[in-house]
C-alpha atoms as a PDB file:
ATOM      1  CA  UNK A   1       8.270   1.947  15.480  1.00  0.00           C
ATOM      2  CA  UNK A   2       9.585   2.311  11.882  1.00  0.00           C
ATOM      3  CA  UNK A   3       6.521   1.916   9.613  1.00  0.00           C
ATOM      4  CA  UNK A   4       8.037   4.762   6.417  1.00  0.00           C
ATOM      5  CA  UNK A   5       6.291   3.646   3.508  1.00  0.00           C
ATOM      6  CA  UNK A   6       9.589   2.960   1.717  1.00  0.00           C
ATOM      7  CA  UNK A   7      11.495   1.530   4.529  1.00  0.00           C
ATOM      8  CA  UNK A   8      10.301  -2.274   3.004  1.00  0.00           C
ATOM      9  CA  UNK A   9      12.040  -1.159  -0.625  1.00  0.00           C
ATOM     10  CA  UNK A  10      14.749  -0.097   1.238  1.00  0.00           C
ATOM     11  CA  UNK A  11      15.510  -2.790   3.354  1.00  0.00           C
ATOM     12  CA  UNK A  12      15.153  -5.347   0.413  1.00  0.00           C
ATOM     13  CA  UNK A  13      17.191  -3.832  -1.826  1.00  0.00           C
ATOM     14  CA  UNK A  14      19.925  -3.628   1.118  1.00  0.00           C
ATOM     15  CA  UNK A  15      19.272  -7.100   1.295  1.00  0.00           C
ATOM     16  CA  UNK A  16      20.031  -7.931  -2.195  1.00  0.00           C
ATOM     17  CA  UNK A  17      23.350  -5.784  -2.453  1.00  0.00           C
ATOM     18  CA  UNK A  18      24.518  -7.602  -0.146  1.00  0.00           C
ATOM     19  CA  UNK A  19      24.176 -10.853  -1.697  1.00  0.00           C
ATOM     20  CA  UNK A  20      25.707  -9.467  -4.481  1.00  0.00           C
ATOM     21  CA  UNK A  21      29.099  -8.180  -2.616  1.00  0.00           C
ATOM     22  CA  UNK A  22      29.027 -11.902  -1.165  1.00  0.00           C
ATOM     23  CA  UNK A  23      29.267 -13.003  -4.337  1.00  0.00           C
ATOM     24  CA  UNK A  24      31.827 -10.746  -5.513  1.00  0.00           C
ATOM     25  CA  UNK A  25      33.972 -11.216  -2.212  1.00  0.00           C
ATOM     26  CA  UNK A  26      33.548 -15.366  -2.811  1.00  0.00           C
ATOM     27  CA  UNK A  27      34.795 -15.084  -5.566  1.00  0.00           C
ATOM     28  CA  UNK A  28      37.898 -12.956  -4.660  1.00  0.00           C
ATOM     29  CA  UNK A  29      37.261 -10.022  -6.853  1.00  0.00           C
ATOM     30  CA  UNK A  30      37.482  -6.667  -5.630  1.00  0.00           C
ATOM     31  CA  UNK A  31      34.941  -3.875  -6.483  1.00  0.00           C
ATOM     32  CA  UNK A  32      36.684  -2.093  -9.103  1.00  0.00           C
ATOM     33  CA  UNK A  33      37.930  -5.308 -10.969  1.00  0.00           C
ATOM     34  CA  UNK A  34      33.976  -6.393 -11.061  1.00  0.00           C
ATOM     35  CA  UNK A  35      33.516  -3.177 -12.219  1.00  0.00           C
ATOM     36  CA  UNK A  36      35.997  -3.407 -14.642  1.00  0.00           C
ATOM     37  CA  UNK A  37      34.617  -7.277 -15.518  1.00  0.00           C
ATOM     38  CA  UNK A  38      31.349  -6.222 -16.099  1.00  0.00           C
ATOM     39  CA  UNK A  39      31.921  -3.007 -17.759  1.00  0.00           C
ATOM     40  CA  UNK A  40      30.309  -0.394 -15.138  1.00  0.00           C
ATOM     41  CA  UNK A  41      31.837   2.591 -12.877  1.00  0.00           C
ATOM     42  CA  UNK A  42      33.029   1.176  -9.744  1.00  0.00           C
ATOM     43  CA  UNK A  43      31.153   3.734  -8.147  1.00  0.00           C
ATOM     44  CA  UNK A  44      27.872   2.140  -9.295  1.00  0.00           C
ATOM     45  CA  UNK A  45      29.174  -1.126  -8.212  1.00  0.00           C
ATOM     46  CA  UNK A  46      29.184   0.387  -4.389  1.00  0.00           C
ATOM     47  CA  UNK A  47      25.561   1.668  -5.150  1.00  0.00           C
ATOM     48  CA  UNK A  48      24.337  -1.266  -5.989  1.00  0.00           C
ATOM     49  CA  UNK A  49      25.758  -3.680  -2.837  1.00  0.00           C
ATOM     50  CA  UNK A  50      25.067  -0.729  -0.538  1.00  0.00           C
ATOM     51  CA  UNK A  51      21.588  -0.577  -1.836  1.00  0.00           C
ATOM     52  CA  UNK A  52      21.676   2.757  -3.196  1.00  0.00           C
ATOM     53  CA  UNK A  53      20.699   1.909  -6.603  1.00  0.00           C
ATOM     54  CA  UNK A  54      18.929  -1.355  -7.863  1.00  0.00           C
ATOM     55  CA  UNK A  55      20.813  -4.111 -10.413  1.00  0.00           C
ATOM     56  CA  UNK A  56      19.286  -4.126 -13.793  1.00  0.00           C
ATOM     57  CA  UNK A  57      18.274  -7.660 -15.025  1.00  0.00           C
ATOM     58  CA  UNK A  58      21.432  -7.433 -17.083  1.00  0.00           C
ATOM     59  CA  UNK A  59      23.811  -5.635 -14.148  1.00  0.00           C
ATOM     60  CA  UNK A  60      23.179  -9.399 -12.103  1.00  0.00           C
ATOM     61  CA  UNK A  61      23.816 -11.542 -15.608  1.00  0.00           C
ATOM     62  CA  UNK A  62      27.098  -9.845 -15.893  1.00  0.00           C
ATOM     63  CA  UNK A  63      27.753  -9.698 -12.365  1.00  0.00           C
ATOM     64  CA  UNK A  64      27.167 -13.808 -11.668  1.00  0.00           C
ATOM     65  CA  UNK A  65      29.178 -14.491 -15.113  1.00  0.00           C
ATOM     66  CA  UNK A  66      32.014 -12.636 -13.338  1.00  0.00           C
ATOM     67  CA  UNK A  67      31.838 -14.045  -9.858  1.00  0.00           C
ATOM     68  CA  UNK A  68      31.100 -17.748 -11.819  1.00  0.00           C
ATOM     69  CA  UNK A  69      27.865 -17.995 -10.192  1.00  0.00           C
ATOM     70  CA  UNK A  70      25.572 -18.601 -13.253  1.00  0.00           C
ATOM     71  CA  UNK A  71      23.439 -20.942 -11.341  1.00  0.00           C
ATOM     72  CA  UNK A  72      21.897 -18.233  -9.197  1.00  0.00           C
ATOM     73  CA  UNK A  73      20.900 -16.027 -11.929  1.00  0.00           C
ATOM     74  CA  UNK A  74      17.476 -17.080 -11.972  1.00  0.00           C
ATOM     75  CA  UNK A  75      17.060 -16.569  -8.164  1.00  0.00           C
ATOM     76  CA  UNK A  76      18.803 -13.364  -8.106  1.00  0.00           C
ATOM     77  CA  UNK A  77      16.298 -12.081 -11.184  1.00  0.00           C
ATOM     78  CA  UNK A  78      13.470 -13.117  -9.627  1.00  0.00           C
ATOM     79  CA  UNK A  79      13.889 -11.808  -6.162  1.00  0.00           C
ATOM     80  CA  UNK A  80      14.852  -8.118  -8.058  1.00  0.00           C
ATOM     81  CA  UNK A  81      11.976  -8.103  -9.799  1.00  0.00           C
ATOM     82  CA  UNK A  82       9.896  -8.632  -6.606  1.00  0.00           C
ATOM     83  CA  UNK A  83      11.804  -5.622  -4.758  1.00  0.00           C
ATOM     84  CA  UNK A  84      11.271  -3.222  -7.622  1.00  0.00           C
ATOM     85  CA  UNK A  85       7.537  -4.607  -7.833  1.00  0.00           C
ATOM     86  CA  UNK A  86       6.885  -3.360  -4.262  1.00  0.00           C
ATOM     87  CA  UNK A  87       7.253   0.300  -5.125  1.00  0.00           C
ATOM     88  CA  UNK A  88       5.012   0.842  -8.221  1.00  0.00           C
ATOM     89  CA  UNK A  89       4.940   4.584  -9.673  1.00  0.00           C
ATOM     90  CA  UNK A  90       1.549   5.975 -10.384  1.00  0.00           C
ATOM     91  CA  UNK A  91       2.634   7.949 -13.636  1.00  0.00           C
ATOM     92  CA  UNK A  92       4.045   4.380 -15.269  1.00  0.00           C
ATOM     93  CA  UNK A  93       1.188   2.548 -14.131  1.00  0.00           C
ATOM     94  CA  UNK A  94      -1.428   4.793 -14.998  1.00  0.00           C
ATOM     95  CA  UNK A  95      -0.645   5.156 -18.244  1.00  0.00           C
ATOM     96  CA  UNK A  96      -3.921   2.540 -19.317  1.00  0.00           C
ATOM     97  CA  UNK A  97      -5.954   4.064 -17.015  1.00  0.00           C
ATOM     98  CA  UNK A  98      -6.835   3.590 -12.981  1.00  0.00           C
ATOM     99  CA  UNK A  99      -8.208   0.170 -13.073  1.00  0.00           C
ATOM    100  CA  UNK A 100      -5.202  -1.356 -12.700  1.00  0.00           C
ATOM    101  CA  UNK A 101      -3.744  -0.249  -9.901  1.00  0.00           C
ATOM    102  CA  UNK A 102      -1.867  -1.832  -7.699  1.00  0.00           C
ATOM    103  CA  UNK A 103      -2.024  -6.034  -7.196  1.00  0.00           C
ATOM    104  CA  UNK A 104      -2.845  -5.655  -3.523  1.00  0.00           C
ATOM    105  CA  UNK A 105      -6.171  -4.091  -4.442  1.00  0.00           C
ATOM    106  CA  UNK A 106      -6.961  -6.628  -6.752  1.00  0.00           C
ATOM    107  CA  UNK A 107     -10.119  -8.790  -7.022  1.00  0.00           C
ATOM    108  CA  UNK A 108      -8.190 -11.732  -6.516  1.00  0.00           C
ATOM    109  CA  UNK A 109      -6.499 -10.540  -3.498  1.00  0.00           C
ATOM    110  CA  UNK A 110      -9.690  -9.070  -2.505  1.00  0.00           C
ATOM    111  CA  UNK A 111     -11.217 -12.976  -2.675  1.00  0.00           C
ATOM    112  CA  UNK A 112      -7.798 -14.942  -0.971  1.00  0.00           C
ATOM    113  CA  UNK A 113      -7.672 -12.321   2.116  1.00  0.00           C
ATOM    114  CA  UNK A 114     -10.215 -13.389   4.841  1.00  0.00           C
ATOM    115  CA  UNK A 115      -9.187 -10.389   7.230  1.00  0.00           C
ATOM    116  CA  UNK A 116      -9.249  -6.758   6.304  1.00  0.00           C
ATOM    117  CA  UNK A 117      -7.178  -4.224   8.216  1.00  0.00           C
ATOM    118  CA  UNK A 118      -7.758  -0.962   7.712  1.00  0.00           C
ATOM    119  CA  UNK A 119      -6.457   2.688   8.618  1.00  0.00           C
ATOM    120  CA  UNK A 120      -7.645   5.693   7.175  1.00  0.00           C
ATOM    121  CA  UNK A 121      -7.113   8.722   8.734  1.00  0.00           C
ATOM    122  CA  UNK A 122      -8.161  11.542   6.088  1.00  0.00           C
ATOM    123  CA  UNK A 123     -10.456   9.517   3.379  1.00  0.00           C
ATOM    124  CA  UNK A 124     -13.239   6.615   3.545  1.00  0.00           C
ATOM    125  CA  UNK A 125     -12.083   3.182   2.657  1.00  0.00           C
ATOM    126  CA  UNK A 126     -12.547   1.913  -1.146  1.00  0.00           C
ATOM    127  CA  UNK A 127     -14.399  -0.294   0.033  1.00  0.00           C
ATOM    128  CA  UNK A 128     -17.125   1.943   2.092  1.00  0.00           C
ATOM    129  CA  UNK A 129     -17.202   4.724  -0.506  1.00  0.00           C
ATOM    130  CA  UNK A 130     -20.811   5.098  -2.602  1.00  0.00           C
ATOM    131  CA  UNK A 131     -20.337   5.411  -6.398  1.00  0.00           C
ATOM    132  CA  UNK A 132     -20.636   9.795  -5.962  1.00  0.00           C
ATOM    133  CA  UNK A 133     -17.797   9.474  -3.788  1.00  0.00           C
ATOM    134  CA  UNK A 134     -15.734   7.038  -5.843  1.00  0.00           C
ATOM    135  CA  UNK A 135     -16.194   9.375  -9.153  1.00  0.00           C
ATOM    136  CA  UNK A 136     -15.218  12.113  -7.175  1.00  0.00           C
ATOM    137  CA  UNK A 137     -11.792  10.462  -6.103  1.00  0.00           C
ATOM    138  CA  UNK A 138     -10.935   9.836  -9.795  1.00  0.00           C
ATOM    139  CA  UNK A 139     -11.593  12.934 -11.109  1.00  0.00           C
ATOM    140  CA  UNK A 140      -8.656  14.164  -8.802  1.00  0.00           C
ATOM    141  CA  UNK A 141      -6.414  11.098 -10.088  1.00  0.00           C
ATOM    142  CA  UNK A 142      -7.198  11.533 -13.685  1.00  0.00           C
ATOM    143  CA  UNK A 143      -5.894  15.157 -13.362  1.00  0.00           C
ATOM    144  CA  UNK A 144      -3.101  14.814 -11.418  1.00  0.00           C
ATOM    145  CA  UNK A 145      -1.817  11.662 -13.027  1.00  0.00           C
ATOM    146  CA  UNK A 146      -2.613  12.962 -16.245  1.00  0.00           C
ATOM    147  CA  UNK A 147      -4.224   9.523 -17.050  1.00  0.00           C
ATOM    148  CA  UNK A 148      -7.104   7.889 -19.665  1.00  0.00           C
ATOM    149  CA  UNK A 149     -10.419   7.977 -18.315  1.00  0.00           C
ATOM    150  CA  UNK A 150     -11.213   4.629 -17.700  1.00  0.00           C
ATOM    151  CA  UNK A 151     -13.894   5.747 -14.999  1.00  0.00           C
ATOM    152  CA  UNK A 152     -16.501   3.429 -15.884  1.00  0.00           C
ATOM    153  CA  UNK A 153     -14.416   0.314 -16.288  1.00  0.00           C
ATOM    154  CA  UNK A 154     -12.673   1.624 -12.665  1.00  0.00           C
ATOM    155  CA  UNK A 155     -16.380   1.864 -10.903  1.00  0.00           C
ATOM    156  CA  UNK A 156     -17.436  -1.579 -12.203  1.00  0.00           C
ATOM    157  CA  UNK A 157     -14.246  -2.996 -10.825  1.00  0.00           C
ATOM    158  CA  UNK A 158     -14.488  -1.020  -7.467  1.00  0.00           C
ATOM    159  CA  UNK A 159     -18.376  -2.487  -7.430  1.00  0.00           C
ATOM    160  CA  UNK A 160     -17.128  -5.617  -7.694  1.00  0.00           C
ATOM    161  CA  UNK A 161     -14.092  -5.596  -5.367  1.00  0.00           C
ATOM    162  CA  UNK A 162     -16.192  -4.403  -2.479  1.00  0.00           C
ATOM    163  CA  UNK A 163     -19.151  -6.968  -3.276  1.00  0.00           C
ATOM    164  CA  UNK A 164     -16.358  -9.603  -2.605  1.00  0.00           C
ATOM    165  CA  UNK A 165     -14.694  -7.864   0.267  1.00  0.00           C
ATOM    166  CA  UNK A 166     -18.342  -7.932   2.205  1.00  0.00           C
ATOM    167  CA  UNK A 167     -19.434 -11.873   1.745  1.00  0.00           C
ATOM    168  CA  UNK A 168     -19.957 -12.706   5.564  1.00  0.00           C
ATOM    169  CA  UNK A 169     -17.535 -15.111   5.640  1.00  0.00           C
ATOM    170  CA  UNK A 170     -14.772 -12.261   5.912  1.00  0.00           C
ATOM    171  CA  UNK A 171     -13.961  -9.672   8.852  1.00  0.00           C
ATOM    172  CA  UNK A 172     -13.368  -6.498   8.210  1.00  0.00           C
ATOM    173  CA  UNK A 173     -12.059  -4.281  10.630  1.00  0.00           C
ATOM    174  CA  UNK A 174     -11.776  -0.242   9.975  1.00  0.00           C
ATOM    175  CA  UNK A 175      -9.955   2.741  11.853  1.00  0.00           C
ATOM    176  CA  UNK A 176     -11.000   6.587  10.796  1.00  0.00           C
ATOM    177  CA  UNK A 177     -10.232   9.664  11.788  1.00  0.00           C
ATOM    178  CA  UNK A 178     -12.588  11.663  12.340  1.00  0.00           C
ATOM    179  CA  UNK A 179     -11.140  13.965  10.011  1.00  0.00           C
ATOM    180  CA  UNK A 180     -12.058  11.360   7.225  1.00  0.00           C
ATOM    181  CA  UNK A 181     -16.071  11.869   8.578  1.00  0.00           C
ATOM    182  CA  UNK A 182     -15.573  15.753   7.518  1.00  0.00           C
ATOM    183  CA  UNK A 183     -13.702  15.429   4.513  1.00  0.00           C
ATOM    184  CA  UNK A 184     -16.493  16.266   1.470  1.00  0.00           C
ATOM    185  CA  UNK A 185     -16.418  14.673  -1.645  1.00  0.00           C
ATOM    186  CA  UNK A 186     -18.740  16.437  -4.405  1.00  0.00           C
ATOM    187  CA  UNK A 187     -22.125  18.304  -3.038  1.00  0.00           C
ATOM    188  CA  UNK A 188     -23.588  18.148   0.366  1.00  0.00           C
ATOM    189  CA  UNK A 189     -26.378  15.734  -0.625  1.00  0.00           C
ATOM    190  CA  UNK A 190     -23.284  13.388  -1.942  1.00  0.00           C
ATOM    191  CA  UNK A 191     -21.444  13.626   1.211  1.00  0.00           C
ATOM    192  CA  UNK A 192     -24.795  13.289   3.196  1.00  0.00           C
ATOM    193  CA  UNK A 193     -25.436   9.567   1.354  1.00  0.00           C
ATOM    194  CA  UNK A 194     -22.044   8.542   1.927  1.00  0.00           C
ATOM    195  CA  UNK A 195     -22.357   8.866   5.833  1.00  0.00           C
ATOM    196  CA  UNK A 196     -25.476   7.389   5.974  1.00  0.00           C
ATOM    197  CA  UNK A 197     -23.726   4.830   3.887  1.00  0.00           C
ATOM    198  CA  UNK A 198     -20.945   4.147   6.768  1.00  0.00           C
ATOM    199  CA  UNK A 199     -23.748   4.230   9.358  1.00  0.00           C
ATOM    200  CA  UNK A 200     -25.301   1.174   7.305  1.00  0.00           C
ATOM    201  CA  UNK A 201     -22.351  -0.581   6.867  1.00  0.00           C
ATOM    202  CA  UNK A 202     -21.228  -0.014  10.725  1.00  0.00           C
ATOM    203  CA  UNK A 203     -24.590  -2.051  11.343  1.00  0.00           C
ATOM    204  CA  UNK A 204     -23.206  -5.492   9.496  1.00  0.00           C
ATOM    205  CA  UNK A 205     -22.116  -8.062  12.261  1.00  0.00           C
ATOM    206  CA  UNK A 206     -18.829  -8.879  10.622  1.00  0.00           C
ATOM    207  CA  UNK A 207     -17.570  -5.652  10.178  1.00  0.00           C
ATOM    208  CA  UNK A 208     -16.045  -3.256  13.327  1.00  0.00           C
ATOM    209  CA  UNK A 209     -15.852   0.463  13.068  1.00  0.00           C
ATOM    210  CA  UNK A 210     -13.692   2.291  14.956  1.00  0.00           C
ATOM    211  CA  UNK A 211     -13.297   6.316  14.911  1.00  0.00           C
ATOM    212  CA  UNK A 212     -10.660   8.337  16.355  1.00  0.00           C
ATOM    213  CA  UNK A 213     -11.958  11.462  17.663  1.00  0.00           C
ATOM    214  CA  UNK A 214     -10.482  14.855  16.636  1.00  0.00           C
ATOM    215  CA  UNK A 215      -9.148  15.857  20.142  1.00  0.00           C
ATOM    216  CA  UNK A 216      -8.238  12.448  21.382  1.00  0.00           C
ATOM    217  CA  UNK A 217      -5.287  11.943  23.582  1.00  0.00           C
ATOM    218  CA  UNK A 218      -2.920  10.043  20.722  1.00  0.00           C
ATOM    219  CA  UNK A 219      -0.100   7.879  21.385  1.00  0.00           C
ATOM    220  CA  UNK A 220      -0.064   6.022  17.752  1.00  0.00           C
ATOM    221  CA  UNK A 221       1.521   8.160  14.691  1.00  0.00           C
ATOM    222  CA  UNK A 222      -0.770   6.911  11.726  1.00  0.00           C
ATOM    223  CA  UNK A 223      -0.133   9.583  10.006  1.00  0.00           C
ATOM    224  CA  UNK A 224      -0.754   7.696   6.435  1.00  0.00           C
ATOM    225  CA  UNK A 225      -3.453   5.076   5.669  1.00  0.00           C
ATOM    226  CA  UNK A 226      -2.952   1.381   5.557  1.00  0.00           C
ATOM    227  CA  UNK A 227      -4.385  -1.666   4.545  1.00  0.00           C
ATOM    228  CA  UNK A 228      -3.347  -5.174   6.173  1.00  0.00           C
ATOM    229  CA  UNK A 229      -4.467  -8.303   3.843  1.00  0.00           C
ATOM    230  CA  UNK A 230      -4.522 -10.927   6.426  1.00  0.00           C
ATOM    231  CA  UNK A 231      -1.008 -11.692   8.336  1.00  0.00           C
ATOM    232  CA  UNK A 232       0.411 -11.802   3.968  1.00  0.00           C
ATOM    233  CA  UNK A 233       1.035  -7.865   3.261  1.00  0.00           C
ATOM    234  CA  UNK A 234       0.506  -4.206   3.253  1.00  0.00           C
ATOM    235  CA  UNK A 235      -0.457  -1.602   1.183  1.00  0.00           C
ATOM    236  CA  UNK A 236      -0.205   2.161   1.049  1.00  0.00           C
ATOM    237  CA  UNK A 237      -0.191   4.630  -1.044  1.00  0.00           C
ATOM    238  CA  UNK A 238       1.519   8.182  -1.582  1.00  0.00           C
ATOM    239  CA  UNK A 239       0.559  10.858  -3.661  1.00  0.00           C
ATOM    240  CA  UNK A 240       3.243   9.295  -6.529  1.00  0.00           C
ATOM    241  CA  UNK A 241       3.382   5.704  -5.625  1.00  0.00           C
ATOM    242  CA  UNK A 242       2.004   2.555  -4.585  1.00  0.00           C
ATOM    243  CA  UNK A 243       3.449   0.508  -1.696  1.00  0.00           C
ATOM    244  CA  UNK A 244       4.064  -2.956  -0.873  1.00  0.00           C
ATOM    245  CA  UNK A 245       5.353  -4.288   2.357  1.00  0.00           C
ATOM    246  CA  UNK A 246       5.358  -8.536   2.120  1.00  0.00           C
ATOM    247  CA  UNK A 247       8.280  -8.420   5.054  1.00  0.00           C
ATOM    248  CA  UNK A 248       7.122 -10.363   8.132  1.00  0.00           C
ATOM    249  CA  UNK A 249       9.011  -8.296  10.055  1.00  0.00           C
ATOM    250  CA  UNK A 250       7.576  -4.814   9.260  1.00  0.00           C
ATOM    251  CA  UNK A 251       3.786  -6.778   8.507  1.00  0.00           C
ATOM    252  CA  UNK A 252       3.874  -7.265  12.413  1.00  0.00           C
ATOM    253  CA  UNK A 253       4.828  -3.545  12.879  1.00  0.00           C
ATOM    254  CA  UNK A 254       2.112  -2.379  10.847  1.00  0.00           C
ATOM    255  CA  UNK A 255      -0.297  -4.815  13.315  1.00  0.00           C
ATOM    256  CA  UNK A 256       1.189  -3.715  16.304  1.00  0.00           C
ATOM    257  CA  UNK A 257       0.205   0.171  15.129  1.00  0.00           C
ATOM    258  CA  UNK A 258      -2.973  -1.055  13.990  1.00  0.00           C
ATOM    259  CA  UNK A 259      -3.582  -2.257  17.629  1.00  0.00           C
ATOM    260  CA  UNK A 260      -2.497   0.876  19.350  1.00  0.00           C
ATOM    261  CA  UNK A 261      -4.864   2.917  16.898  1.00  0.00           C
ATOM    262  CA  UNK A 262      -7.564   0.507  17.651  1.00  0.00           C
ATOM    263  CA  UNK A 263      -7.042   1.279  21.400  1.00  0.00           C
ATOM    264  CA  UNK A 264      -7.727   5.455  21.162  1.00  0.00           C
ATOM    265  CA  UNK A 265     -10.953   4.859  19.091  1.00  0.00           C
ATOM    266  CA  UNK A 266     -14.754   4.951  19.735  1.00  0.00           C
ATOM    267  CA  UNK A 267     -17.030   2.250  18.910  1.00  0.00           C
ATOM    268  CA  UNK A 268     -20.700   1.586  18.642  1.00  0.00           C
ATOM    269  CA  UNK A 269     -22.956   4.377  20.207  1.00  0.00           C
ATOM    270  CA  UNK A 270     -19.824   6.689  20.702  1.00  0.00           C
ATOM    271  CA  UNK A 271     -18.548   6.560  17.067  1.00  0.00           C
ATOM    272  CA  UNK A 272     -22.132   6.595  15.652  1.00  0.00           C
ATOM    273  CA  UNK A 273     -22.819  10.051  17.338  1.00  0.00           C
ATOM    274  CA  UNK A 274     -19.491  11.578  15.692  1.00  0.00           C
ATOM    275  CA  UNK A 275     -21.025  10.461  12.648  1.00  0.00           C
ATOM    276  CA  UNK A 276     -24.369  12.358  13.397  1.00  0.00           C
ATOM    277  CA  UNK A 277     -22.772  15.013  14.703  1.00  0.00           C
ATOM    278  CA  UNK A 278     -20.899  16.230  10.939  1.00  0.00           C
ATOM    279  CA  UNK A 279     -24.801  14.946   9.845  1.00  0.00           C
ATOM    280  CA  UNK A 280     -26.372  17.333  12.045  1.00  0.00           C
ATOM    281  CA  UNK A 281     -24.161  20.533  10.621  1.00  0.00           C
ATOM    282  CA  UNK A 282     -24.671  19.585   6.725  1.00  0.00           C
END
């Protein structure tokens, strides 16, 4: 089961070389005469239909003039600005600050998704994290992205993301690992409120809990958290970027795992005694 963060950016950009070496073939043109056409190195011709390397918006101007197929400019534009959109680099986008981050985990995505599904293996969701925790998270970020602190602006916006995400009307459904119970953020008495935070919120009719215990028998690889925005897209995040999957194909992979992690964790009574047991040890 294929679920690499970047597999989606990949795959896309595969996609679109190859529409772009139809073109070019249509059209009768080899690859170093389009190269030679549109003024680039053959070599980055071969990148770009093999994927390798994405089309600037002026390599597919060029590239249509060449193959006369001016009419699907616009098209062509549009759908590489969507690929290169799916992969967003934290150092770019930081650069006004952490509020911004990433359209997935806006508020209006937050208000058009009616199902939340969630993975997190090492860290609490946004979403169940108490202000101490959240403050804590962006202190990290601010250093390592080297970014304007915009913390106050970024807690308001957090405050009212998850106000959204719990209206009734919505399900949300949550995989931890238990590892993500143990993980401290800021003091003990911090940590302390932000389990019996998740023990409140495990309470709420519309929202399911699941926990994976430490030495469970596992089967699933979730190595990296995920969130699922209905049946519409994914989004993860690595310690440099921000990841968007919108590809049916790899949305129902991401399911599928979500399923199979569902299946090795505890619920109700079980789960809320591994959260009193890291209690009991604070």
């Amino acid at each position: 089961m294929n679920t690499d963060p970047l597999s989606s950016v990949v795959q896309a950009r595969k996609e679109l070389g190859t529409r772009l070496r139809q073109l070019r073939r249509s059209a009768e043109l080899t690859g170093k005469a389009l190269a030679d056409a549109t003024g680039q190195h053959v070599t980055r011709v071969s990148r770009i239909e093999n994927g390798a390397q994405a089309p600037t918006e002026r390599n597919i101007r060029d590239w249509c003039v060449a193959c006369g197929a001016e009419d699907q400019i616009p098209e062509l534009i549009a759908t590489s600005q969507s690929v290169e959109s799916s992969y967003l680099e934290w150092s770019r986008q930081s650069r006004a600050g952490l509020r911004r981050l990433g359209d997935l985990h806006s508020v209006a995505t937050y208000r058009q998704t009616s199902t939340f599904r969630i993975h997190e293996p090492i860290v609490m969701p946004g979403i169940f994290q108490t202000e101490a925790y959240i403050r804590q998270m962006l202190a990290v970020w601010y250093t390592f992205l080297n970014a304007p602190d915009d913390a106050d602006a970024t807690v308001a916006m957090k405050a009212e993301r998850t106000a959204i995400a719990f209206n009734p009307s919505k399900r949300i459904m949550v995989v931890l690992g238990e590892q993500a119970l143990r993980t401290r953020r800021g003091t003990v008495s911090d940590h302390t409120d932000q389990l019996a935070h998740l023990l409140s919120l495990m309470r709420l009719p519309f929202v399911s809990v699941g926990i994976i215990p430490a030495d469970a028998q596992r089967r699933a690889i979730g190595t990296i958290g995920f969130w699922i925005f209905d049946d519409n897209a994914v989004a993860l995040e690595t310690p440099t970027a921000a990841i968007k999957v919108t590809r049916p194909q790899e949305i129902a992979l991401y399911v599928a795992m979500f399923r199979q992690l569902q299946r090795e964790a505890v619920y109700g009574h079980a789960a809320r005694q591994l959260v009193a047991k890291v209690l009991a040890i604070l």
